[in-house]
N, C-alpha and C. Protein backbone atom coordinates (compact mmCIF):
# COMPACT_ATOMS: atom_id res chain seq x y z
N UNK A 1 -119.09 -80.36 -5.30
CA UNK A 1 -118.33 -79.26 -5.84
C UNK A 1 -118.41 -78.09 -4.87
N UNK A 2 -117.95 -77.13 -4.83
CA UNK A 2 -115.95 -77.53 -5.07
C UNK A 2 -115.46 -78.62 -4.18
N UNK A 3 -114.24 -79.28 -5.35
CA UNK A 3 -113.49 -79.60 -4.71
C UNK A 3 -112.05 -79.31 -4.31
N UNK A 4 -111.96 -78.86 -3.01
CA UNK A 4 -110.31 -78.13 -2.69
C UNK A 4 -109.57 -78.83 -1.84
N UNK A 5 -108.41 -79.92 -2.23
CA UNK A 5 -107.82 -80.00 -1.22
C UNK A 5 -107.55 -79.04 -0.43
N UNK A 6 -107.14 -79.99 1.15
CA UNK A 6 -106.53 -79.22 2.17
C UNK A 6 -104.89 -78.49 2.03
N UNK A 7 -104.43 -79.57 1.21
CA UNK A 7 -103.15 -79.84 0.72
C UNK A 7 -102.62 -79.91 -0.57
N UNK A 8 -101.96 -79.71 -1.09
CA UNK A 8 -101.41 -80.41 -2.58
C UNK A 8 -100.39 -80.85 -2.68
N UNK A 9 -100.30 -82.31 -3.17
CA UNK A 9 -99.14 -83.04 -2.96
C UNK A 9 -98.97 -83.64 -3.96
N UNK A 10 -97.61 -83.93 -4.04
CA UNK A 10 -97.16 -84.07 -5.50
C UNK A 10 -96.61 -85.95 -4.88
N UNK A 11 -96.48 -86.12 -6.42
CA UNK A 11 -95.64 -87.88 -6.19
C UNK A 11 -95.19 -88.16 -7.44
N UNK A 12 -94.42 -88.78 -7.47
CA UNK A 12 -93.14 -89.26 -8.12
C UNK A 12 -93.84 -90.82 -9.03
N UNK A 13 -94.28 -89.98 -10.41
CA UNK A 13 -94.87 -91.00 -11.13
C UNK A 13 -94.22 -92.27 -11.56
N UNK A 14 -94.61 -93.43 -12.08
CA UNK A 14 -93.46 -94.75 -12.47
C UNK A 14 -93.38 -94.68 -13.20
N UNK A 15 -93.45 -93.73 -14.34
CA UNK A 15 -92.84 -93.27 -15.65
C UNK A 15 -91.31 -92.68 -15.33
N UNK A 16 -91.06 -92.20 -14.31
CA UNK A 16 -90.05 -91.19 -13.48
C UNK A 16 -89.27 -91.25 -12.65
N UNK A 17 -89.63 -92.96 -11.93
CA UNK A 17 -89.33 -93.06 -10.65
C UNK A 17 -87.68 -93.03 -10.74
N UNK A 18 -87.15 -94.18 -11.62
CA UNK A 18 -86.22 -94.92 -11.65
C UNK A 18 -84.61 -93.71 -11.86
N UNK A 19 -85.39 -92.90 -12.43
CA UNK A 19 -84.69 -91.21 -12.83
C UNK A 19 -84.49 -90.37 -11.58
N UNK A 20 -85.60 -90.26 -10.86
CA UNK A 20 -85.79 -89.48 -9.32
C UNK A 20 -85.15 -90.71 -8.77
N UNK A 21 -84.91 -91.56 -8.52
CA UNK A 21 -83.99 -92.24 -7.52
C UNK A 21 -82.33 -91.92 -7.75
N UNK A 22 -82.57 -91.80 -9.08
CA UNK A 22 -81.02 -91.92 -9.19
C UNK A 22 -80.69 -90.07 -8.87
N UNK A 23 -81.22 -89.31 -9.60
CA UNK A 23 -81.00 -88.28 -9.26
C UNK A 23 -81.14 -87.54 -7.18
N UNK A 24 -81.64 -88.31 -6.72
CA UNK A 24 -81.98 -88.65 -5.23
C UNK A 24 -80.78 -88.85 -5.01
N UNK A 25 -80.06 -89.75 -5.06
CA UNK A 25 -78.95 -90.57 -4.72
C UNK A 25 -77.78 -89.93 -4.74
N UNK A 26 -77.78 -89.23 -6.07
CA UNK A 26 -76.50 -88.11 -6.03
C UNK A 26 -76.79 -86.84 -5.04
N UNK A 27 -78.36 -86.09 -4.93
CA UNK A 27 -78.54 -85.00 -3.98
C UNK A 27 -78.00 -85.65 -2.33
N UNK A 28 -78.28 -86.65 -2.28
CA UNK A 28 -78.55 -87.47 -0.81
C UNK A 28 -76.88 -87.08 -0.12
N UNK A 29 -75.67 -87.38 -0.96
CA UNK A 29 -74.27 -88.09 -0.96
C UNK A 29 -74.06 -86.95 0.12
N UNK A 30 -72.81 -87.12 0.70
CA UNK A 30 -72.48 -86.63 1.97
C UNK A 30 -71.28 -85.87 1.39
N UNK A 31 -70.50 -85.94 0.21
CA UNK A 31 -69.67 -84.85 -0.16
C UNK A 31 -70.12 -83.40 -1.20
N UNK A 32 -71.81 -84.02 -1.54
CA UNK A 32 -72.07 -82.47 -1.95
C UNK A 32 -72.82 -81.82 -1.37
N UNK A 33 -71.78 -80.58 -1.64
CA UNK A 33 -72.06 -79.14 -0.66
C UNK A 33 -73.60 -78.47 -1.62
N UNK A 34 -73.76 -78.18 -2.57
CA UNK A 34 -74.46 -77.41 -3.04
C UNK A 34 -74.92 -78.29 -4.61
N UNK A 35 -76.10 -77.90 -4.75
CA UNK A 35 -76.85 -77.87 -5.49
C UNK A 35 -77.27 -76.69 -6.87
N UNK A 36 -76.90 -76.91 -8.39
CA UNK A 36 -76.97 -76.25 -8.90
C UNK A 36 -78.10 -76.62 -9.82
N UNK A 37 -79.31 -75.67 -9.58
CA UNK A 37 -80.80 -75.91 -10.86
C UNK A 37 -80.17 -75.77 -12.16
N UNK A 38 -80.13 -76.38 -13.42
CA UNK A 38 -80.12 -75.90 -14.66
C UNK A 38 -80.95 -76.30 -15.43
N UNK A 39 -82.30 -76.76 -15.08
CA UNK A 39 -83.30 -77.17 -16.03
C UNK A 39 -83.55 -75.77 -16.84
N UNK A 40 -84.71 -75.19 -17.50
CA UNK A 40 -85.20 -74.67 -18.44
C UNK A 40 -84.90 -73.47 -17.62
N UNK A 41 -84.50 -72.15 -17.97
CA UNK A 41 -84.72 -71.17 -17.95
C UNK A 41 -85.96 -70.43 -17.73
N UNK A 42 -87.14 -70.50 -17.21
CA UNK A 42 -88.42 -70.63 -16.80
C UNK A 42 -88.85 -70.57 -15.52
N UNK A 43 -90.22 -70.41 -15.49
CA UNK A 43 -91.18 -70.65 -14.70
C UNK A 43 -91.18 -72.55 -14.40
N UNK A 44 -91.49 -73.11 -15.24
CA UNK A 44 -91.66 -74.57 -15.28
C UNK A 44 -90.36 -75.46 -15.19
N UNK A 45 -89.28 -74.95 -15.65
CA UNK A 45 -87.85 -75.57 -15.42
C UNK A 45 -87.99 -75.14 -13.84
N UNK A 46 -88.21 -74.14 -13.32
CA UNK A 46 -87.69 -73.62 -11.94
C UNK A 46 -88.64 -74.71 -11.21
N UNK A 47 -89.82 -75.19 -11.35
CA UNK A 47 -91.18 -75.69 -10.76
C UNK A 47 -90.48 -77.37 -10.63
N UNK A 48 -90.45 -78.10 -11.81
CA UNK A 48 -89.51 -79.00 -11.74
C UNK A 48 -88.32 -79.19 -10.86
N UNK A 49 -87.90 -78.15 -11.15
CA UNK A 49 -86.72 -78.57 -9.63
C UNK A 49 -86.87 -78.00 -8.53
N UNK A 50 -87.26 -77.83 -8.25
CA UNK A 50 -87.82 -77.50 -7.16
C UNK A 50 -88.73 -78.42 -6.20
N UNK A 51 -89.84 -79.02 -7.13
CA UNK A 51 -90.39 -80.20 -6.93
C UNK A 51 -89.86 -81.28 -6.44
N UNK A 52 -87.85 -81.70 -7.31
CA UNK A 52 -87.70 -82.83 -6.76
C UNK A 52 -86.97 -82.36 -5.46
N UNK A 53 -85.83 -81.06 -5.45
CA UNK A 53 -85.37 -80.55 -4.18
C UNK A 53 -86.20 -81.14 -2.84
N UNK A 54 -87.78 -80.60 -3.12
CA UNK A 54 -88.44 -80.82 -1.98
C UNK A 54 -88.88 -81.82 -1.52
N UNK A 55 -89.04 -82.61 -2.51
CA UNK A 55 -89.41 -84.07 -2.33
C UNK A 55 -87.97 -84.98 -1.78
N UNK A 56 -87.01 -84.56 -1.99
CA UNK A 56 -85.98 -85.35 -1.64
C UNK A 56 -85.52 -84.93 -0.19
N UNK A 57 -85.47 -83.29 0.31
CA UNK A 57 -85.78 -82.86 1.35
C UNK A 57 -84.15 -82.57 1.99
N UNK A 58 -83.66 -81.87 0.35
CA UNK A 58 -82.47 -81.45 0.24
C UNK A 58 -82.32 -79.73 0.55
N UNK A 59 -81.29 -79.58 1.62
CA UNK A 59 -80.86 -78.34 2.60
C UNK A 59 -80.07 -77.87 2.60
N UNK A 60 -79.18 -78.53 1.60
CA UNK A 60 -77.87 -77.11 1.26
C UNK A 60 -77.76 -75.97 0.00
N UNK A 61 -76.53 -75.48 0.13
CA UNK A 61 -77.04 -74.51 -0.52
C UNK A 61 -77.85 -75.07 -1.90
N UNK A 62 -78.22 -73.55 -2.94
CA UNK A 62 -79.06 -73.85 -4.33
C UNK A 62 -78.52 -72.71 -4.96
N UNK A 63 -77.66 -72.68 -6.50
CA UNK A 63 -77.42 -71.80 -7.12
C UNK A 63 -78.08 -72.32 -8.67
N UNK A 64 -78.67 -71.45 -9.04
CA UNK A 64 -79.07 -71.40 -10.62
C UNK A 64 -78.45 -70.73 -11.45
N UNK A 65 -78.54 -71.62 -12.80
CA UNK A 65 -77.76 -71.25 -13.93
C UNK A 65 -78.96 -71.55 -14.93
N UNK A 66 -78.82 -70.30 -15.43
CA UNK A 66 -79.65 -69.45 -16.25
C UNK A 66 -79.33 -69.09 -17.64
N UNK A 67 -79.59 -69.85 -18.53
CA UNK A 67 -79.29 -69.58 -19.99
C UNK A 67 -80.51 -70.01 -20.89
N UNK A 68 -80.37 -68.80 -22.18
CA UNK A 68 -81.08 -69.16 -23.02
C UNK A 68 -80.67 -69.85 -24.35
N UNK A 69 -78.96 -70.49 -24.45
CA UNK A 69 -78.44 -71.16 -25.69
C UNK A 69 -77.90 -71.88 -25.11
N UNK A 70 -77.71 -73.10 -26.13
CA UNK A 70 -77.47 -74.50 -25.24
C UNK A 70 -75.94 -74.30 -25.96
N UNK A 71 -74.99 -73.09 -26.85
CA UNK A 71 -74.01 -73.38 -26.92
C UNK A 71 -73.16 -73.22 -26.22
N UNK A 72 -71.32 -73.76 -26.46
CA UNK A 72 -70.73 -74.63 -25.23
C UNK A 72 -70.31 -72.82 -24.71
N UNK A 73 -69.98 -71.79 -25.52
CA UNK A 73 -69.93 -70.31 -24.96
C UNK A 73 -71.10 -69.99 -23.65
N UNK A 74 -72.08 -70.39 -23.74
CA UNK A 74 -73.03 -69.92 -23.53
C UNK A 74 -73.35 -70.60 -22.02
N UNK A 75 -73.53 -71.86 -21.64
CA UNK A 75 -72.91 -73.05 -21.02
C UNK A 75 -72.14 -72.26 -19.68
N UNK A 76 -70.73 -72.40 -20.46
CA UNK A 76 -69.77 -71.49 -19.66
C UNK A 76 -69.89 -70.72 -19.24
N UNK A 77 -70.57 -69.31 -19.77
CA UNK A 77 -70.68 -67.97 -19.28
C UNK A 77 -71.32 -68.10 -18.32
N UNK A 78 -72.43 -69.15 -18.37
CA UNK A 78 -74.09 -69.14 -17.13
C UNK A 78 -73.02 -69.83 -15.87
N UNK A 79 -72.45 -70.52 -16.19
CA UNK A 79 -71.54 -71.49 -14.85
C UNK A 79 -70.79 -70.02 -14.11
N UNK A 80 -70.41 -69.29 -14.75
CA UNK A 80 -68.99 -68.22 -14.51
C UNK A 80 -70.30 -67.52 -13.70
N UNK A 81 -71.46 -67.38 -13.91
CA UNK A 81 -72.18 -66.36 -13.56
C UNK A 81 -73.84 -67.57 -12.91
N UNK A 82 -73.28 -67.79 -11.93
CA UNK A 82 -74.49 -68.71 -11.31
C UNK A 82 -74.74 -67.73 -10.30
N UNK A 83 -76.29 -67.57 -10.09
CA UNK A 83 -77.10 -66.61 -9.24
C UNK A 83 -77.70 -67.73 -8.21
N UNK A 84 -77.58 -66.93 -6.94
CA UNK A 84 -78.45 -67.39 -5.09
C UNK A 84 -79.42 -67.86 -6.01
N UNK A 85 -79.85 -69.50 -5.45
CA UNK A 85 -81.57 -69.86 -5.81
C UNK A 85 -82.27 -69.06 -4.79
N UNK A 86 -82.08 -68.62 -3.92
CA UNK A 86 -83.33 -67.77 -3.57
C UNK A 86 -83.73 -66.51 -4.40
N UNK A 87 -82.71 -65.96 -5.37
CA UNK A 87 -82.95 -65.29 -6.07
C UNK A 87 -84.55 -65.54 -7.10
N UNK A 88 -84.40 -66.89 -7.12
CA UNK A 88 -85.75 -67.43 -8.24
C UNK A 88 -86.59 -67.88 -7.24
N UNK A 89 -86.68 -67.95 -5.73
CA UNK A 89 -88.27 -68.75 -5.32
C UNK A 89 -89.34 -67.72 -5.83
N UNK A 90 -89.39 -66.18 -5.99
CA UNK A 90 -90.79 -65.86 -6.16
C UNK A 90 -91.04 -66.50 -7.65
N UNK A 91 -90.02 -66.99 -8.33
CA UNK A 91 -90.74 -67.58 -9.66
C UNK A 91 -90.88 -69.01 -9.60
N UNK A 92 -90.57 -69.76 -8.31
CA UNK A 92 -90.64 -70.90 -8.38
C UNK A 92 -92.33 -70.85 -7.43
N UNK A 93 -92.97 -69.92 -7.04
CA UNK A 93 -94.09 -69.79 -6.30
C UNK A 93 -95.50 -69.19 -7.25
N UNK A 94 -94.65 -68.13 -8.04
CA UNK A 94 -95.86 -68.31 -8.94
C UNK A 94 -95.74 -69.50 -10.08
N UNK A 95 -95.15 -70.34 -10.28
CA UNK A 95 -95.04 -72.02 -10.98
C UNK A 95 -96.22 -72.10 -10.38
N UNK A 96 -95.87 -72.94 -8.72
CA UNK A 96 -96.57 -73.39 -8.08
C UNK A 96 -98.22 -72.85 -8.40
N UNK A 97 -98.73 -71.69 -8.07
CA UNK A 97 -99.73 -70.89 -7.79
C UNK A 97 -100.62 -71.56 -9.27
N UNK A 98 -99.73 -71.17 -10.47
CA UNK A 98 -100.17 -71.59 -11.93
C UNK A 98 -100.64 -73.10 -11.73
N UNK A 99 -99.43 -73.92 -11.26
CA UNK A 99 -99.92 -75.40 -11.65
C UNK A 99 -101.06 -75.57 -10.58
N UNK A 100 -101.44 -74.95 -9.27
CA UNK A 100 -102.55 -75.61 -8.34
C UNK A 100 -103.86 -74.77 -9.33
N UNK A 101 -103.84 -73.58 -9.39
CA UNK A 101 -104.35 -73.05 -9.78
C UNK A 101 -105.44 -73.58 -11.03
N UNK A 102 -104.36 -74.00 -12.09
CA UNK A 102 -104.79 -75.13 -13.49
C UNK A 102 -105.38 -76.19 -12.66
N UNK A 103 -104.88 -76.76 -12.12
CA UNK A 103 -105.59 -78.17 -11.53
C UNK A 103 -107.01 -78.18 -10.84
N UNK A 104 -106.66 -77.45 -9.79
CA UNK A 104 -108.46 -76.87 -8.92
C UNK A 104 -109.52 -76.29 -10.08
N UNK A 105 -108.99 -75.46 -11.25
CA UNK A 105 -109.94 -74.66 -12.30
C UNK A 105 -110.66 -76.34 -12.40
N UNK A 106 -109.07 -76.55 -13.59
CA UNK A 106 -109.43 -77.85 -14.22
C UNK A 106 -110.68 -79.06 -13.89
N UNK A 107 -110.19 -79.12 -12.49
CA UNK A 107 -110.95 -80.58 -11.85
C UNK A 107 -112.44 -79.75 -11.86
N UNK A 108 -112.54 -78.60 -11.36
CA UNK A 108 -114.35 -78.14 -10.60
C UNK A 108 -114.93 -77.75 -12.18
N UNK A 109 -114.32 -77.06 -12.81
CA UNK A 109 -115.02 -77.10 -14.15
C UNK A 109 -115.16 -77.97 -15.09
N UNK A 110 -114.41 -79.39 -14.81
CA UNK A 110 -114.76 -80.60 -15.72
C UNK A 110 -115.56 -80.91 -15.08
N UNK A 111 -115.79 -81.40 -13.81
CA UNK A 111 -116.60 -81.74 -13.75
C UNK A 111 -118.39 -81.53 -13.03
N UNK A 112 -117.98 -80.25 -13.02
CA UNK A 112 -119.09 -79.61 -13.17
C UNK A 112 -120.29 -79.46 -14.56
N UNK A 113 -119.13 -79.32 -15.92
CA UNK A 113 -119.97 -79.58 -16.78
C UNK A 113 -120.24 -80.89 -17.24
N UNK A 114 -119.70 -82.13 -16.66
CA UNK A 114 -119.80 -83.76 -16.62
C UNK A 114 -120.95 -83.41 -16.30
N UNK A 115 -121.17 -83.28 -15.06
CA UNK A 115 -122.19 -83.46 -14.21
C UNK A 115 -123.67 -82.69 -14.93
N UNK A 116 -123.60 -81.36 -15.51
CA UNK A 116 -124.34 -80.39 -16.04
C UNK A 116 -125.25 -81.00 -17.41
N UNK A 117 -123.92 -81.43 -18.08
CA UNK A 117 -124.42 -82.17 -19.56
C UNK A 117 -124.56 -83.77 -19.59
N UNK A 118 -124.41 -84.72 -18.59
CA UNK A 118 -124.30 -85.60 -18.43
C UNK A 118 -123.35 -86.19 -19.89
N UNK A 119 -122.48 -85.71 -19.60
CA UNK A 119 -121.37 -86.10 -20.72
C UNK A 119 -119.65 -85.80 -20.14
N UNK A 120 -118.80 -86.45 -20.90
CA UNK A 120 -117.79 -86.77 -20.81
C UNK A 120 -117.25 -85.28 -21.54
N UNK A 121 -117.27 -84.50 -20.65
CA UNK A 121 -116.34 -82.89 -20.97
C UNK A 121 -115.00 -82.66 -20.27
N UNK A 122 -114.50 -82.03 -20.42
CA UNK A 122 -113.44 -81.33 -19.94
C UNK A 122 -112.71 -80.19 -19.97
N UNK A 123 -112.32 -79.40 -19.52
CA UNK A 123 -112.44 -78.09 -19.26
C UNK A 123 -110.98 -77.88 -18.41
N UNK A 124 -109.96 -76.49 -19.21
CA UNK A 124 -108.69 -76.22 -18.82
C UNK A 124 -107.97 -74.61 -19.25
N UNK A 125 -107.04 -74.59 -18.28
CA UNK A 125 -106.68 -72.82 -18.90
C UNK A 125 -106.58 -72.63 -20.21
N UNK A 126 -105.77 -73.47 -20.89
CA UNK A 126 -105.22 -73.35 -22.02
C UNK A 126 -106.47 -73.81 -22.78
N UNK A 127 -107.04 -75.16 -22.92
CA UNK A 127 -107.84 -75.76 -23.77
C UNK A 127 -109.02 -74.84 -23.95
N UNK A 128 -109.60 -74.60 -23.01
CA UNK A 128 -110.86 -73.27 -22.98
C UNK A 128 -110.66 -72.57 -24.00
N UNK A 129 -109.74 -71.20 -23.81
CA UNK A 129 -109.76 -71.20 -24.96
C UNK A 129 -109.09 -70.76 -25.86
N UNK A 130 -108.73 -72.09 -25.95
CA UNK A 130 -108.25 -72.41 -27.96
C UNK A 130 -109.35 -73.19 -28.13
N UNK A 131 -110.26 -73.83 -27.70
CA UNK A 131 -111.48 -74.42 -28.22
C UNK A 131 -112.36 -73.25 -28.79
N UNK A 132 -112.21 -72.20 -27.41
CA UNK A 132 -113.32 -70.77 -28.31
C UNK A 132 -112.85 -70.06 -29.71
N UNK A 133 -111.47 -70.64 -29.90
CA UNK A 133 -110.62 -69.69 -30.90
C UNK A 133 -110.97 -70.87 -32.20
N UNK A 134 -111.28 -71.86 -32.04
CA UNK A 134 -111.72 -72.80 -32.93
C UNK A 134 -113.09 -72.89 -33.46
N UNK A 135 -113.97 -72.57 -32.06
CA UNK A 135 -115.06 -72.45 -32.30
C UNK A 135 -115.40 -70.88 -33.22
N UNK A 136 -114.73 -70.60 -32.30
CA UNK A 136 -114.84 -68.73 -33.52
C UNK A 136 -114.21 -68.79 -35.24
N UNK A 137 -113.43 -69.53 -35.13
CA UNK A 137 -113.01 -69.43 -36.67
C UNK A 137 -113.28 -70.07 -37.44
N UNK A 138 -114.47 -71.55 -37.28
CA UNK A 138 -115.51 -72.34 -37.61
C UNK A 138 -116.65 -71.55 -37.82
N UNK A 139 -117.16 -70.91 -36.98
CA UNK A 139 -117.94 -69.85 -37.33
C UNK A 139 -118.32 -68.55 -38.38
N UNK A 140 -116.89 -68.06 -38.32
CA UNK A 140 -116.48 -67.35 -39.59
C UNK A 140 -116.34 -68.05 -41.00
N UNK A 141 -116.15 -69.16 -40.87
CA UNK A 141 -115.90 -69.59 -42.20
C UNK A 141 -117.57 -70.18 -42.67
N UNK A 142 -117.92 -70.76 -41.43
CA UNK A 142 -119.67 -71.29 -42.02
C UNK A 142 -120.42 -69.96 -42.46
N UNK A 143 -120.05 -68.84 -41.94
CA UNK A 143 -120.84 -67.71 -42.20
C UNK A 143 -120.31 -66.63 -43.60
N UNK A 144 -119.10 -67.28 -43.63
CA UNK A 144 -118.55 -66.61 -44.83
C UNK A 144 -119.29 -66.32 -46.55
N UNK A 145 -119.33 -65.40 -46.93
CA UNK A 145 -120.14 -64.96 -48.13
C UNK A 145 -119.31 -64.17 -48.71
N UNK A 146 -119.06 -64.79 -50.39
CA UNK A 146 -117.92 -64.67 -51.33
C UNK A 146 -118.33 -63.24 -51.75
N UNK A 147 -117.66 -62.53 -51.95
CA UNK A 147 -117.78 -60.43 -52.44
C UNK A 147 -116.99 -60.60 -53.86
N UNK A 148 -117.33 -60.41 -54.73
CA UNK A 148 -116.58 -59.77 -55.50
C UNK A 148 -115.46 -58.85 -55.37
N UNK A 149 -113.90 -58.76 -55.64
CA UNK A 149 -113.37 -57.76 -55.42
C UNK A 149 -112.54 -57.46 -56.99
N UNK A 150 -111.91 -56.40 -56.64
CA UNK A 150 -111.65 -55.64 -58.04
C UNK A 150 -109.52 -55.35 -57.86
N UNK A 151 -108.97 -55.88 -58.84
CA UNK A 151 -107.40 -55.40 -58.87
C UNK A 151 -107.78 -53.94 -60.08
N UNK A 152 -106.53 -53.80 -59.76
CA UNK A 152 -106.20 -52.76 -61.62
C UNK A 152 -105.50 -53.54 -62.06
N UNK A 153 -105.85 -53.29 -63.91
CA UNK A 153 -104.54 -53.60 -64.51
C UNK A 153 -104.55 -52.49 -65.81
N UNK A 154 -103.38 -52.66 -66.37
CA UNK A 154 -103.32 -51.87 -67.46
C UNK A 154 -102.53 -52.78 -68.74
N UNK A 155 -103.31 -52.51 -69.95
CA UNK A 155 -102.98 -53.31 -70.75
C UNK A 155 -101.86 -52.32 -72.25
N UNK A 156 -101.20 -52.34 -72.47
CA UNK A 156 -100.89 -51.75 -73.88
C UNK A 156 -99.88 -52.77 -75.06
N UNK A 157 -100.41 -52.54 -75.66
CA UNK A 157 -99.14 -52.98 -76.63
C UNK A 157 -98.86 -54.60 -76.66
N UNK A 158 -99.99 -55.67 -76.34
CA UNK A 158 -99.17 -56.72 -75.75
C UNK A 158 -98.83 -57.02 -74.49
N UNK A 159 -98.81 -56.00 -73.73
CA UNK A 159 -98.52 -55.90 -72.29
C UNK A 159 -99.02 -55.49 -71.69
N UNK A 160 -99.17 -56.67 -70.37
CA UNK A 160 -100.34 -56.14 -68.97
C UNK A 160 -99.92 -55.98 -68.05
N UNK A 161 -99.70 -54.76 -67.16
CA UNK A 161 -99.02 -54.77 -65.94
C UNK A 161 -100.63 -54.59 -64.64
N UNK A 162 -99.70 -55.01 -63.45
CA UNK A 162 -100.93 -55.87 -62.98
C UNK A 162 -100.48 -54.37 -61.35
N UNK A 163 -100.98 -53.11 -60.92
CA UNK A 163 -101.09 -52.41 -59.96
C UNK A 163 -100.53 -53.47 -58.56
N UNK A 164 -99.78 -53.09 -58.08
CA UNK A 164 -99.70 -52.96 -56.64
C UNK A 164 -98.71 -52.08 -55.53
N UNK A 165 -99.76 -52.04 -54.35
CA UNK A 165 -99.42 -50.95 -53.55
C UNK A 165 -97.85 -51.56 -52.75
N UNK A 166 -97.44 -50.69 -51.76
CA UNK A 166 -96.54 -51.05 -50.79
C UNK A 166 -96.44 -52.46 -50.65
N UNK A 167 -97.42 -52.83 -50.11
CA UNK A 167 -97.10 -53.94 -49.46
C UNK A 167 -97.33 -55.19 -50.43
N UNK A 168 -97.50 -55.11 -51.65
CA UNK A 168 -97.24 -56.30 -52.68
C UNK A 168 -98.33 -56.41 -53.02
N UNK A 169 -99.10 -55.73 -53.03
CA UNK A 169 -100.53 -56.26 -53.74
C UNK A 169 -101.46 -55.13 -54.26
N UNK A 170 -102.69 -55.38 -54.72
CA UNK A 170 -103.95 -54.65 -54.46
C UNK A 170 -105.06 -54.68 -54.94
N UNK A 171 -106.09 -55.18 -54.25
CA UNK A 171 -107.45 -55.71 -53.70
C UNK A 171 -108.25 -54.49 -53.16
N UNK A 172 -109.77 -54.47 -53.72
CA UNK A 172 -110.33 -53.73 -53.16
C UNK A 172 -111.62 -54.22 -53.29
N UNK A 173 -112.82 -53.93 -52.61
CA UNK A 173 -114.30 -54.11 -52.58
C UNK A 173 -114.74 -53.11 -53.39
N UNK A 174 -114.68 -52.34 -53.41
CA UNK A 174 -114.90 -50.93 -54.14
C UNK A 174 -114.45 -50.46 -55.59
N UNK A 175 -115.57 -50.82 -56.77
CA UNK A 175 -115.53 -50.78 -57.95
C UNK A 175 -114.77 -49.47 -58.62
N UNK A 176 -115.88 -48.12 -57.64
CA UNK A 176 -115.22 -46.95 -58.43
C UNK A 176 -114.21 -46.79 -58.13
N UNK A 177 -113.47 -47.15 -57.22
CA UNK A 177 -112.42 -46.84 -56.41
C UNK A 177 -111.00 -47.73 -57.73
N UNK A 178 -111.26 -48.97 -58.05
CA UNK A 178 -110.72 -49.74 -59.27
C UNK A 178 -111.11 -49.34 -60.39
N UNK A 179 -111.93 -48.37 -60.80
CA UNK A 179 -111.84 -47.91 -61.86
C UNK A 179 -110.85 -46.52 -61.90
């Protein structure tokens, strides 16, 4: 530990391949001029294509189309209004930065605590913590101790109307305060 590649290199899983070939095949063709991204509107849509751009080792132009509704208005407007892909590499670089970033954390802190606890751990941006946010609210509840609390009500005639404030209710810890 650490471990840092020199490099980071990506590859074209066989869950994927058969998809990246074909999509290869159309970038490759000798009558298209340009290339238009429309994956996700994102950081990670931009990372994705980008990924296969480079892997395929495609050099003409790149315009992105940028929408957040998949309706057919919406569609249209982003086509009428496609922006320079160089406009998006600084967001296709912090992608990058995020995904090496997750991976190097990922790998030296799994297995660092493998190695630490002699156990099968694992350790990640995201998972970290929402595990602490699990572990914290496991905590609260083992430690939890039931209070008595107090509503108003008022009774006359047959009839009980039951106090509440603004916001639809009302609860209090505080006896004199309900009386």
């Amino acid at each position: 530990l650490p471990m840092l590649p020199k490099k980071m290199k990506t590859t074209v899983i066989k869950k994927t391949s058969k998809h990246f070939s074909e999509v290869r095949k159309v970038m490759i063709r000798k009558d298209v001029e340009e290339l238009v991204i429309a994956t996700d509107a994102g950081r990670e849509g931009e990372l994705v294509a980008r990924w296969i751009i480079d892997k395929v080792g495609f050099k003409k132009p790149i315009k992105r189309l940028w929408i957040s509704s998949q309706t057919d208005k919406a569609i249209l407007d982003g086509f009428r209004n496609l922006k320079p892909g160089k406009n998006y590499e600084n967001l296709y670089h912090s992608a990058v930065c995020r995904s090496e970033a997750d991976w190097i954390v990922g790998l030296n802190v799994t297995r660092a605590l493998t190695c630490r606890y002699n156990a099968q751990l694992s350790a990640g941006r995201v998972q970290t913590p929402t595990l602490a946010m699990i572990v914290q609210r496991e905590e609260e509840i083992k430690n939890f101790k039931p209070r008595d609390y107090y509503t108003i009500e008022g009774k006359t005639k047959g009839f009980t109307m039951h106090w509440e404030n603004v916001k639809g209710g009302f609860n209090t810890f505080n006896e004199d305060l309900a009386k």
